[in-house]
N, C-alpha and C. Protein backbone atom coordinates (compact mmCIF):
# COMPACT_ATOMS: atom_id res chain seq x y z
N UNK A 1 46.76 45.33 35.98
CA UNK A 1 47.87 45.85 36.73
C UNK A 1 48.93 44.75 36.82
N UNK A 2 50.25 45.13 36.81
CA UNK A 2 51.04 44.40 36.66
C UNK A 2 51.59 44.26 38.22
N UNK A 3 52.42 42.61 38.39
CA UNK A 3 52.53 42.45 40.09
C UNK A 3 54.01 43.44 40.03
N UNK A 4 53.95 43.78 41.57
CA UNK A 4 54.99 44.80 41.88
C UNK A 4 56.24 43.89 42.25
N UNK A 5 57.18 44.40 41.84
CA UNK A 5 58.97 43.84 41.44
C UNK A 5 59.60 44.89 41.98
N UNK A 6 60.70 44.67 42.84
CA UNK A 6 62.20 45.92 43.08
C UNK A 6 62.75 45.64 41.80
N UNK A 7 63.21 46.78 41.32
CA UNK A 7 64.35 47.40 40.13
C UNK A 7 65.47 47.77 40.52
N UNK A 8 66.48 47.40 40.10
CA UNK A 8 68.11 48.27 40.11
C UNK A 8 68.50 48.32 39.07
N UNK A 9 68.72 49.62 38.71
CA UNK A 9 69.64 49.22 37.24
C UNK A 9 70.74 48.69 37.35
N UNK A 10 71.07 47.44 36.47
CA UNK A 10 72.07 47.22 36.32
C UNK A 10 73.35 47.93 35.76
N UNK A 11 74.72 48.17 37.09
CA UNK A 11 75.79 48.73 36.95
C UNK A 11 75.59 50.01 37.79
N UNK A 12 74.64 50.34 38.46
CA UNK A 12 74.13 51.76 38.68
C UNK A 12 75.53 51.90 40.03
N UNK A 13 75.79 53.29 39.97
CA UNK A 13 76.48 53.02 41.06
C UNK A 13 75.88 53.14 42.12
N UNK A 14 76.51 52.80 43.57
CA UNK A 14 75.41 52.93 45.00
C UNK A 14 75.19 54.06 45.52
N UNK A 15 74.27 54.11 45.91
CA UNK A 15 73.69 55.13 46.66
C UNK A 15 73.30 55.29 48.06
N UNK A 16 73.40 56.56 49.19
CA UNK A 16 72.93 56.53 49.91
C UNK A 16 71.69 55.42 49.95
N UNK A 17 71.10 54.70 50.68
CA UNK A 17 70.16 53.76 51.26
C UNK A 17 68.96 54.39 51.82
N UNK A 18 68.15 54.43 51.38
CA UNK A 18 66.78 55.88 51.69
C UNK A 18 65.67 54.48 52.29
N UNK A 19 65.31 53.41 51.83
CA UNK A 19 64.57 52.40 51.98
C UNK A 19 64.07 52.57 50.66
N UNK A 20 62.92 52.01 50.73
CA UNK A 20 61.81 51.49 49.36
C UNK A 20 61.05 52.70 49.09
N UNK A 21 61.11 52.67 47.89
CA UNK A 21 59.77 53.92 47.31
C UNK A 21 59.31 53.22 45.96
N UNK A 22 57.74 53.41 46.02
CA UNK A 22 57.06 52.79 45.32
C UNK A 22 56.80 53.87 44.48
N UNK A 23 57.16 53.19 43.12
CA UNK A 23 56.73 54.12 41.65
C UNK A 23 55.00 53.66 41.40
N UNK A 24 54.40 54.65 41.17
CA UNK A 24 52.61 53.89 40.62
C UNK A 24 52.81 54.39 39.14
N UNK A 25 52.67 54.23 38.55
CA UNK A 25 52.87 54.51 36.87
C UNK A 25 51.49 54.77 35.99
N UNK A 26 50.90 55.02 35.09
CA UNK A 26 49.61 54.78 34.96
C UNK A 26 50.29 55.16 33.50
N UNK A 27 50.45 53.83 32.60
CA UNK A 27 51.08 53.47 31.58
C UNK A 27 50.28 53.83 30.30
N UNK A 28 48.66 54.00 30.67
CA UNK A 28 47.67 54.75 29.67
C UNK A 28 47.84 55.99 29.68
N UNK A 29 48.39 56.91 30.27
CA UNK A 29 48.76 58.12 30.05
C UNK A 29 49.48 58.68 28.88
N UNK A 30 48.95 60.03 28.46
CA UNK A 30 49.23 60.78 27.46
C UNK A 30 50.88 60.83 27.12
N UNK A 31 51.45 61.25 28.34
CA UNK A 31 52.75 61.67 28.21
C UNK A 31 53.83 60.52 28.69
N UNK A 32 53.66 59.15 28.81
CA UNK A 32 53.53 58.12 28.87
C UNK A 32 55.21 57.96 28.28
N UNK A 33 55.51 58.55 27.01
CA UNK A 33 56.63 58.09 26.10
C UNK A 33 57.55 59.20 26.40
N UNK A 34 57.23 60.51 27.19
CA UNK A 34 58.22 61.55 27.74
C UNK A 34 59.39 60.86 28.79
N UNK A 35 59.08 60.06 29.97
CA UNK A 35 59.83 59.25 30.66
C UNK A 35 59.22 57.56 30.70
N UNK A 36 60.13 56.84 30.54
CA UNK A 36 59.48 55.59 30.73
C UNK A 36 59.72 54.73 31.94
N UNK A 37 58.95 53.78 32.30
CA UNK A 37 59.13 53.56 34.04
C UNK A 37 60.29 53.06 34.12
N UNK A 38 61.38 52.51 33.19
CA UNK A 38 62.53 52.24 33.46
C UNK A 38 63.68 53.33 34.10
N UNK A 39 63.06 54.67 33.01
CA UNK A 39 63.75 55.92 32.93
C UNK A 39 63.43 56.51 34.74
N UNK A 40 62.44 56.02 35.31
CA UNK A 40 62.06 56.55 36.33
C UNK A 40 62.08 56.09 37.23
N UNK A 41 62.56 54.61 37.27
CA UNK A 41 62.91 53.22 38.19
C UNK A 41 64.75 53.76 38.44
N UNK A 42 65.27 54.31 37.62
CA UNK A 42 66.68 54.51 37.41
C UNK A 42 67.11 55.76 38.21
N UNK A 43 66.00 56.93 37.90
CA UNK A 43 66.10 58.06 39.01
C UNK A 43 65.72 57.95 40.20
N UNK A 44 65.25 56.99 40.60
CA UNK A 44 64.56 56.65 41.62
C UNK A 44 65.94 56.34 42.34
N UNK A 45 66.27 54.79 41.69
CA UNK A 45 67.53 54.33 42.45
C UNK A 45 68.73 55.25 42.47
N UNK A 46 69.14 56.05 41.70
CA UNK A 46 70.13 57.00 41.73
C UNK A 46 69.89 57.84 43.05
N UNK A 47 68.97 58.10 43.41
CA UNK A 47 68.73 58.99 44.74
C UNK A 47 68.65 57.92 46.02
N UNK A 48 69.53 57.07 45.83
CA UNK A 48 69.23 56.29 47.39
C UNK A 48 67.96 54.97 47.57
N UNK A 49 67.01 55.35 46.80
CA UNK A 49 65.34 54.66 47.19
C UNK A 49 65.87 52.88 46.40
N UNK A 50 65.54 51.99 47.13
CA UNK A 50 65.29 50.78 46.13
C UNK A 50 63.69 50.83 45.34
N UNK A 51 63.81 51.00 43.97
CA UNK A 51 62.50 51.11 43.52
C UNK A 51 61.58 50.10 44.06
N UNK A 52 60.36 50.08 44.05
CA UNK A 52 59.17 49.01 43.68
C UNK A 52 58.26 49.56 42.54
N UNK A 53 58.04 48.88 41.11
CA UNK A 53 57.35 49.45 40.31
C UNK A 53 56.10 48.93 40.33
N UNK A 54 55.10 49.28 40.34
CA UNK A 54 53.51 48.67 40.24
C UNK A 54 53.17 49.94 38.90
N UNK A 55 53.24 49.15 37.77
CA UNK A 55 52.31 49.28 36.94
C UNK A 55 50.92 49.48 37.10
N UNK A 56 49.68 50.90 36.44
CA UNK A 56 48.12 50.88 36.71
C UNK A 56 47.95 51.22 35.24
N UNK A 57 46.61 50.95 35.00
CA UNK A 57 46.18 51.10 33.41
C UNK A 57 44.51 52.10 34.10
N UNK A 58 44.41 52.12 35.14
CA UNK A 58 43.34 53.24 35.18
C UNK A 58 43.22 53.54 36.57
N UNK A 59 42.15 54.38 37.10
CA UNK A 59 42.08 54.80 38.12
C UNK A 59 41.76 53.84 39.34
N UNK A 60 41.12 52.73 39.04
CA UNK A 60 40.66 51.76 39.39
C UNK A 60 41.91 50.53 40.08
N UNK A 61 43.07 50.74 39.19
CA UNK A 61 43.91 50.05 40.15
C UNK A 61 44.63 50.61 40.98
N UNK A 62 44.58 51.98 41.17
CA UNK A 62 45.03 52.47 42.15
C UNK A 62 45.04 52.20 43.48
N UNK A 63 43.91 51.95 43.80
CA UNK A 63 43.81 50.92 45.17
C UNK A 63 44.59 49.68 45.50
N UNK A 64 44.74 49.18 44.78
CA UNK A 64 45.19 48.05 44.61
C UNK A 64 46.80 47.98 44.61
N UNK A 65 47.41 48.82 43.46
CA UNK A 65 48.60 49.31 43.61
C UNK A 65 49.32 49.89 44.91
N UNK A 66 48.25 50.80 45.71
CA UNK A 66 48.73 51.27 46.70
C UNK A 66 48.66 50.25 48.12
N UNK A 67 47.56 48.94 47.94
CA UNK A 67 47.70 48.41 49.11
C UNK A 67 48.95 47.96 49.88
N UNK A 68 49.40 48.05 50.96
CA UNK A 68 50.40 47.57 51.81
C UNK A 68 51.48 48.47 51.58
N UNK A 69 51.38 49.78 50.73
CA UNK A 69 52.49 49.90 50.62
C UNK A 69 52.51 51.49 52.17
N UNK A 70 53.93 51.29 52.46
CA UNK A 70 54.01 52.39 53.48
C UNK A 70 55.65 53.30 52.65
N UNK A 71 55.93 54.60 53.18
CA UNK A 71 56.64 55.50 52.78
C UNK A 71 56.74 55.80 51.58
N UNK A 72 57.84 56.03 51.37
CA UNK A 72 58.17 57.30 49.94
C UNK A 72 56.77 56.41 48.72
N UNK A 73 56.22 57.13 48.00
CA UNK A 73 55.59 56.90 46.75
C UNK A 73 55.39 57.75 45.51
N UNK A 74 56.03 58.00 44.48
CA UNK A 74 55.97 58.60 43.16
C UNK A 74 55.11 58.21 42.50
N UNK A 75 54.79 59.06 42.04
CA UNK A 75 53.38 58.63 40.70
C UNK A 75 53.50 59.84 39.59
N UNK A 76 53.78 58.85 38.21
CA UNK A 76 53.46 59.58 37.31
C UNK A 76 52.72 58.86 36.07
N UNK A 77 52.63 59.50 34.85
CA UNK A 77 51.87 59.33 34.32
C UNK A 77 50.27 59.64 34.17
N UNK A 78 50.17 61.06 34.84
CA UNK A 78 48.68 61.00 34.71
C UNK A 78 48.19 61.74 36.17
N UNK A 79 46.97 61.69 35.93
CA UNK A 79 46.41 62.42 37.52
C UNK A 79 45.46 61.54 37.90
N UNK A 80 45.45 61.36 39.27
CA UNK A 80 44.46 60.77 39.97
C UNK A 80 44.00 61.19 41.34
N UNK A 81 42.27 61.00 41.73
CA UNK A 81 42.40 61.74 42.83
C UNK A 81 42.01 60.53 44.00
N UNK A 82 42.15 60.88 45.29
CA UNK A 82 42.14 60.23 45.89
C UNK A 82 41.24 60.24 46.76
């Protein structure tokens, strides 16, 4: 798992201010090359949220990914249960 970083695209224009929302990504996923976490770090910030991206490569870092984090959270790439 990769360590978690805020994203802005650079030039993006501003947005309402929503707080932080954490993207979980699970980068081994099938459909993986349909949006890429940049592509989804970018919609993220367009709606207000300052991204946080945490990269997972299986179900197993999910925990891990999710520790400490509180409010908004997106996840794609895949299904996981909880």
């Amino acid at each position: 798992m990769t360590a978690p970083h805020s994203l802005a695209p650079e030039g993006a224009p501003a947005a309402p201010q929503r707080g932080t929302a954490t993207l979980i990504y699970n980068t081994n996923a099938g459909g993986s090359k349909h949006a890429s976490p940049d592509d989804l770090v970018s919609a993220i910030h367009a709606v207000g949220f300052t991204p946080v991206y945490r990269a997972t490569s299986s179900e197993e870092d999910l925990k891990e990914a999710l520790d400490g984090v509180e409010g908004t959270v997106f996840v794609a790439g895949g299904a996981y249960e909880i």
